[in-house]
Every structure is written in structure tokens, then in C-alpha cells.
C-alpha atoms as a PDB file:
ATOM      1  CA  UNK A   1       0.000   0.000   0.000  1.00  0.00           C
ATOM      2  CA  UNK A   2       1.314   3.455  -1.475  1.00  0.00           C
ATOM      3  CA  UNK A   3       0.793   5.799   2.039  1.00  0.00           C
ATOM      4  CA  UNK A   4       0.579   9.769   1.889  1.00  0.00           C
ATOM      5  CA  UNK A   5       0.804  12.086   4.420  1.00  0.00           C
ATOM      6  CA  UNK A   6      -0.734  16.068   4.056  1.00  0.00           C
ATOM      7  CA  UNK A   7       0.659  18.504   6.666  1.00  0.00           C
ATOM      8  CA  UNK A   8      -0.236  21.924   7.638  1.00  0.00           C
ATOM      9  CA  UNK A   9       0.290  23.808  10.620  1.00  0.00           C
ATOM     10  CA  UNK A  10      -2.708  22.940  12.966  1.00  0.00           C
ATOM     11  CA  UNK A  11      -3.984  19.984  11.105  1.00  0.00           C
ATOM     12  CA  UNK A  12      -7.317  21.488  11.154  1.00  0.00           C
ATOM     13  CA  UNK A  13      -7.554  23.884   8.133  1.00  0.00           C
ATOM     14  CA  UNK A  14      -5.819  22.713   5.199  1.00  0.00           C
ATOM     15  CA  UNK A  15      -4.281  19.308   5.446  1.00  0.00           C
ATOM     16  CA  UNK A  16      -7.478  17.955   6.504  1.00  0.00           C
ATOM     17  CA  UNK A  17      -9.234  19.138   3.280  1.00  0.00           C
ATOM     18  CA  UNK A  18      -5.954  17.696   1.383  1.00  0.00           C
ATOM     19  CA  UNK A  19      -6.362  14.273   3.316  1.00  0.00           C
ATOM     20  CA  UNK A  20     -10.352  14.081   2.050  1.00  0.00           C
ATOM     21  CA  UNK A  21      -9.999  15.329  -1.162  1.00  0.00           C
ATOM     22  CA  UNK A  22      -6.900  12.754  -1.873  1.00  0.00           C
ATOM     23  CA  UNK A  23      -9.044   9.809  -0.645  1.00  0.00           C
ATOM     24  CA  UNK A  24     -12.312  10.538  -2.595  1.00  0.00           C
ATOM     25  CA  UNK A  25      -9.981  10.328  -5.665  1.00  0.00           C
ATOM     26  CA  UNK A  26      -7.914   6.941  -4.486  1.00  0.00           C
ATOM     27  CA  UNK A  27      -8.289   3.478  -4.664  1.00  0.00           C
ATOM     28  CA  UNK A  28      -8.447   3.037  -0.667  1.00  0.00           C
ATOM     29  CA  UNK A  29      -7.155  -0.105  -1.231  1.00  0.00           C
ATOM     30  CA  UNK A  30      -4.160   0.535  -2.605  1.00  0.00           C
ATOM     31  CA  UNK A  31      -3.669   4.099  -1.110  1.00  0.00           C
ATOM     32  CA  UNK A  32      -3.633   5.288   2.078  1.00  0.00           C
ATOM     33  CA  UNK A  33      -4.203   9.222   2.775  1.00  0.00           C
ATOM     34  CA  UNK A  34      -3.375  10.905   6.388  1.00  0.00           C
ATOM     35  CA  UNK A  35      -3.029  14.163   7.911  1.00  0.00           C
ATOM     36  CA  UNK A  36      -0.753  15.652  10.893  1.00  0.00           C
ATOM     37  CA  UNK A  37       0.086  19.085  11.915  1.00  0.00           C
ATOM     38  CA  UNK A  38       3.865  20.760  12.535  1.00  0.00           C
ATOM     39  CA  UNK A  39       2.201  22.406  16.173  1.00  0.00           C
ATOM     40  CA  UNK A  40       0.426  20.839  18.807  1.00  0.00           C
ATOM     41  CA  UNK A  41      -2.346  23.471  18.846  1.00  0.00           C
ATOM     42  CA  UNK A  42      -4.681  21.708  18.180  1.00  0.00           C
ATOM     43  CA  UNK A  43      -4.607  17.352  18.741  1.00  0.00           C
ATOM     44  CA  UNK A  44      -7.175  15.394  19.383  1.00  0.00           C
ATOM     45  CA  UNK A  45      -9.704  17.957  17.943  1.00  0.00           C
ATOM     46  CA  UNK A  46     -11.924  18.095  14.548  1.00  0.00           C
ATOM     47  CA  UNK A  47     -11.160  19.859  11.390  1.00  0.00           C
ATOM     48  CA  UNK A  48     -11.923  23.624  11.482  1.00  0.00           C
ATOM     49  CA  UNK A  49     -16.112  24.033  10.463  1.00  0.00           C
ATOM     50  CA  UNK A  50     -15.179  25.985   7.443  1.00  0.00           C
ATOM     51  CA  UNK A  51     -13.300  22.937   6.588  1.00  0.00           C
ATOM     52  CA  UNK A  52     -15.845  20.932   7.376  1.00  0.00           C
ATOM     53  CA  UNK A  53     -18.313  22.442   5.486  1.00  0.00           C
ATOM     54  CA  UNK A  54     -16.322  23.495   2.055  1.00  0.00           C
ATOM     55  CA  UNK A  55     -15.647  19.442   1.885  1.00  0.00           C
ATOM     56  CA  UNK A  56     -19.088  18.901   2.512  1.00  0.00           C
ATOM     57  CA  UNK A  57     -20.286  21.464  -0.424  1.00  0.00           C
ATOM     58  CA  UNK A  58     -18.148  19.071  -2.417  1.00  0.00           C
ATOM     59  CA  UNK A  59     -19.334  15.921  -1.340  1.00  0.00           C
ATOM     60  CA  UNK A  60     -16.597  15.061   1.107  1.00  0.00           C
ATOM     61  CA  UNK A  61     -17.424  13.840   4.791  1.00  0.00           C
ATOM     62  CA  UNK A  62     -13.923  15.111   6.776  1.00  0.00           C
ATOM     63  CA  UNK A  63     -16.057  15.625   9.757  1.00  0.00           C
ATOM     64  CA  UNK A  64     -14.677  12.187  11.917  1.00  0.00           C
ATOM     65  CA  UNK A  65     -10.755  13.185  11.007  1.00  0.00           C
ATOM     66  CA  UNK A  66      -8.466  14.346  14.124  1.00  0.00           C
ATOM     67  CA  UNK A  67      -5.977  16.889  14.614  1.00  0.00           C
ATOM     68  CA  UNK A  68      -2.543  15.279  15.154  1.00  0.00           C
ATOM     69  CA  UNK A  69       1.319  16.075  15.527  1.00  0.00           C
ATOM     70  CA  UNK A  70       3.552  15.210  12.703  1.00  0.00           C
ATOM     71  CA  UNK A  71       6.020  12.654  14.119  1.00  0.00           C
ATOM     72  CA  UNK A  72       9.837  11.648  13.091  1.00  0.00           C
ATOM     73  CA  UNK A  73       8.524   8.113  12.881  1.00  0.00           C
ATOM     74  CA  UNK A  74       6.141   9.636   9.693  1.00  0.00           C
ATOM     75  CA  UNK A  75       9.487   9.246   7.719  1.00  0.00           C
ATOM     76  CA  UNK A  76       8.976   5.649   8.278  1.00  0.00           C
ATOM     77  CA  UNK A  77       5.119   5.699   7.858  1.00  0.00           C
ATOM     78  CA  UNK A  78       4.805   7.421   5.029  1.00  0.00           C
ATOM     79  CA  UNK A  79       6.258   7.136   1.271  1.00  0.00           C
ATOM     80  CA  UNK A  80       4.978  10.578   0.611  1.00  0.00           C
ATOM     81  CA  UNK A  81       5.138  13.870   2.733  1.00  0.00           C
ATOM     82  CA  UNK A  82       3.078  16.726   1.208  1.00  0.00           C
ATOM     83  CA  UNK A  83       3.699  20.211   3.048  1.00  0.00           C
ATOM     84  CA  UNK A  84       1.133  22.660   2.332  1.00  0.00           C
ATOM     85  CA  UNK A  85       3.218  25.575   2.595  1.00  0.00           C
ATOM     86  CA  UNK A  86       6.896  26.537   2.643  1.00  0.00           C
ATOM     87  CA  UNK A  87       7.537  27.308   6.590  1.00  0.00           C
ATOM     88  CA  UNK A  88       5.938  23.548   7.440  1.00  0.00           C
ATOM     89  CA  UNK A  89       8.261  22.418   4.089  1.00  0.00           C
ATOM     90  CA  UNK A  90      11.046  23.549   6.668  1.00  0.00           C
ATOM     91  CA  UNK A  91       9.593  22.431  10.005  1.00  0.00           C
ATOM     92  CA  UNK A  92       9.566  19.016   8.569  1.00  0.00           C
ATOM     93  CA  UNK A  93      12.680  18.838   6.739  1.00  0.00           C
ATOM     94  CA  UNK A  94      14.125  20.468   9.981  1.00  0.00           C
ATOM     95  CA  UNK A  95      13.564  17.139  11.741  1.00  0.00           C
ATOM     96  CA  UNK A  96      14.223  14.577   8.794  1.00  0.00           C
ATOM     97  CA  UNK A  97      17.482  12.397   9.355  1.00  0.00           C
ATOM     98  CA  UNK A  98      18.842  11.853   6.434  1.00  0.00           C
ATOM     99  CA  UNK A  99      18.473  12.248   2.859  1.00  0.00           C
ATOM    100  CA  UNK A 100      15.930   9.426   2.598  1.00  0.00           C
ATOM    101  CA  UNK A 101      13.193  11.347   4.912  1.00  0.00           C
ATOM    102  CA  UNK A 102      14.099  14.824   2.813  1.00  0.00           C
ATOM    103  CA  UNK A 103      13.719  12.952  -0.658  1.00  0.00           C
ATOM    104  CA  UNK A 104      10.080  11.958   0.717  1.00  0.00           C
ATOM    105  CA  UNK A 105       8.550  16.255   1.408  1.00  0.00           C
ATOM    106  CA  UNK A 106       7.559  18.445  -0.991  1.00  0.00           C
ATOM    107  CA  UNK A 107       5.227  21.120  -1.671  1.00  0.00           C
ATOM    108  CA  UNK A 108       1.906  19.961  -2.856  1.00  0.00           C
ATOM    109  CA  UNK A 109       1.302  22.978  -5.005  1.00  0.00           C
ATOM    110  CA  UNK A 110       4.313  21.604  -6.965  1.00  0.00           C
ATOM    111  CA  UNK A 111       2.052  19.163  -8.318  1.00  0.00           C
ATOM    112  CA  UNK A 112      -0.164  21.609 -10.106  1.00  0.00           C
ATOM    113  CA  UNK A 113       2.482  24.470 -10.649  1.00  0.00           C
ATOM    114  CA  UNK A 114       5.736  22.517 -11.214  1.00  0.00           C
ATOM    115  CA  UNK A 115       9.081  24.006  -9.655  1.00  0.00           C
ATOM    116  CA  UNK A 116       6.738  27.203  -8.494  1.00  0.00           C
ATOM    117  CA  UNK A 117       6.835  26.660  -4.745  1.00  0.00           C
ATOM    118  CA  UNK A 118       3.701  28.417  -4.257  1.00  0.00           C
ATOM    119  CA  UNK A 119       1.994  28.323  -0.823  1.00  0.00           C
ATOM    120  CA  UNK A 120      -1.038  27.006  -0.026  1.00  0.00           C
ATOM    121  CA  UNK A 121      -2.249  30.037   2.225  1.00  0.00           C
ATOM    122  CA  UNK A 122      -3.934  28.982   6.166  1.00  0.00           C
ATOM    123  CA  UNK A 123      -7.361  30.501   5.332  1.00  0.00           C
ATOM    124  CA  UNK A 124      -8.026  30.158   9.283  1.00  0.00           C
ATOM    125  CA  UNK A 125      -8.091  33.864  10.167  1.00  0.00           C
ATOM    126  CA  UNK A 126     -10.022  34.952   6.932  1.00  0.00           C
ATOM    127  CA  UNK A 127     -13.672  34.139   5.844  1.00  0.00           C
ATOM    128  CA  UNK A 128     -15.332  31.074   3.902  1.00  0.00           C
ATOM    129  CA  UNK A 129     -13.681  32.611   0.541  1.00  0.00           C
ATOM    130  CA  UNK A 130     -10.130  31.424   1.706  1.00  0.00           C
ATOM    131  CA  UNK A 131     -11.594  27.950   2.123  1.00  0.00           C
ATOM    132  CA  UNK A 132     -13.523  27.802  -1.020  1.00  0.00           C
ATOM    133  CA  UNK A 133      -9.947  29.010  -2.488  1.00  0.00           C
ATOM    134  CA  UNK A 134      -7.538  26.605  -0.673  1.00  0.00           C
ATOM    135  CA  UNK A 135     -10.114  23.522  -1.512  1.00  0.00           C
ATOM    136  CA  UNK A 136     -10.045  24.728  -5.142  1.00  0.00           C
ATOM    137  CA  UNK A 137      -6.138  24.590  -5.127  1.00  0.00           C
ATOM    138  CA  UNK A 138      -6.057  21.406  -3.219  1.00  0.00           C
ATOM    139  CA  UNK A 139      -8.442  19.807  -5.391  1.00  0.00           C
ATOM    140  CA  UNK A 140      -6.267  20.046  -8.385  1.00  0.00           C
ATOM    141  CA  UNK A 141      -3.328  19.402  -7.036  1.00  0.00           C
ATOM    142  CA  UNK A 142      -4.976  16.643  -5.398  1.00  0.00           C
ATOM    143  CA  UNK A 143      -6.173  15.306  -8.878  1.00  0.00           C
ATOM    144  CA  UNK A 144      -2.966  15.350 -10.559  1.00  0.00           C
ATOM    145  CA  UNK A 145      -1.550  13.477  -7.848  1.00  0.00           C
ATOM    146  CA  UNK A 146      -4.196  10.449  -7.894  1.00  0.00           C
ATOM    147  CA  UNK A 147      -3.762  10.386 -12.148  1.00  0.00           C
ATOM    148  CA  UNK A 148       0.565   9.666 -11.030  1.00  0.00           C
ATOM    149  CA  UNK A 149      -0.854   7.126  -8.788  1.00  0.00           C
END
């Protein structure tokens, strides 16, 4: 089983979306989406509501998911690291051990925008626009990635 991890900062805005999105367009047999976040603000808790909702506008139940702390032992988890923007690019790469766990990050918006390094921005201080936004980026990053799969 091919295994992909989304990360943001909270795990309750972005990667969460990122995490649903993935899986509605995945064999979950053969792939396995998660999501974690680089700070501990939030664990244990549910995606933001505006999350909740733009997936649900979409189709996309992300109600059940849990906020959680991205972990060294992800390296090991995961074949794929997806970092939604570039400071949690860096918070991750800051604790990889070697050149295997770096070769494994990247920046999902490299997958619709190659070599761009554009930022998927935290819509969590703005209004249900920023959502809409960040789910419409996501969601075609999200579908070039499932075609590579």
C-alpha cells in the first residue's frame, strides 16, 4: 500500500481538506491518505467548520478526522510527505534524518504548478472565501496526484 501524508500547521484547516480530497480520488485499497500538523495546537480535535463544510459542499465527509502532531517516525510511515506551505516544508525537513526522509517532502502545489513553490495560504483567520480558495487549489493538485498514482 502506497501511504501519503498532508501537513499543515494545525492539522485542522488545510491538510485535513488535502487528506479528504486525496481519498475521494484513491483506490483506498491501494492508497492510504493521512493528515498531521507541525504544532500541537490543536490534537485530538476536529477539522476547522469551514473545513468541514467546504468538503461537505463538495461531497466530502472530513467531519470524523483528528488533529494530530507530525512525528519523526512519519518518515517511516509514510512514502509521501506533502507540506502545504513553505515554513511547514522547513519544520519538517528540519527534523528529517537523512536524505531518505528529505527525498520523501515536498510542496503539494508543486504538483499543479511545477518548480513554483507556491503556498497554499492557512485561510483560518479569513472568511469562507479562503476555504472555497484553498479547496479549489487542493483539489487540483490533489487530482494530478491520484492520475501519477
Amino acid at each position: 500500500m502506497y501511504k501519503i501524508l498532508m501537513v499543515c500547521l494545525g492539522n485542522i484547516c488545510r491538510s485535513p481538506l488535502a487528506e479528504g480530497i486525496l481519498q475521494s480520488k484513491v483506490n483506498a485499497d491501494t492508497v492510504f491518505v493521512d493528515s498531521a500538523g507541525t504544532a500541537a495546537y490543536h490534537i485530538g480535535n476536529k477539522p476547522d467548520e469551514r473545513s468541514i463544510d467546504v468538503a461537505a459542499k463538495y461531497g466530502l465527509n472530513i467531519r470524523n478526522q483528528r488533529a494530530r502532531k507530525f512525528s519523526v517516525s512519519d518518515f517511516d510511515e509514510f512514502d509521501m510527505i506533502y507540506a502545504m506551505d513553505e515554513s511547514n516544508y522547513q519544520n519538517i525537513l528540519d527534523v528529517a534524518r537523512n536524505k531518505d526522509d528529505e527525498q520523501k517532502v515536498q510542496l503539494i502545489l508543486n504538483e499543479s504548478n511545477p518548480n513554483s513553490n507556491l503556498n497554499v495560504p492557512d485561510p483560518y483567520y479569513g472568511g469562507n472565501q479562503g476555504f472555497e480558495n484553498v479547496y479549489k487549489m487542493l483539489d487540483e493538485a490533489c487530482e494530478i496526484i491520484a492520475k501519477k498514482l
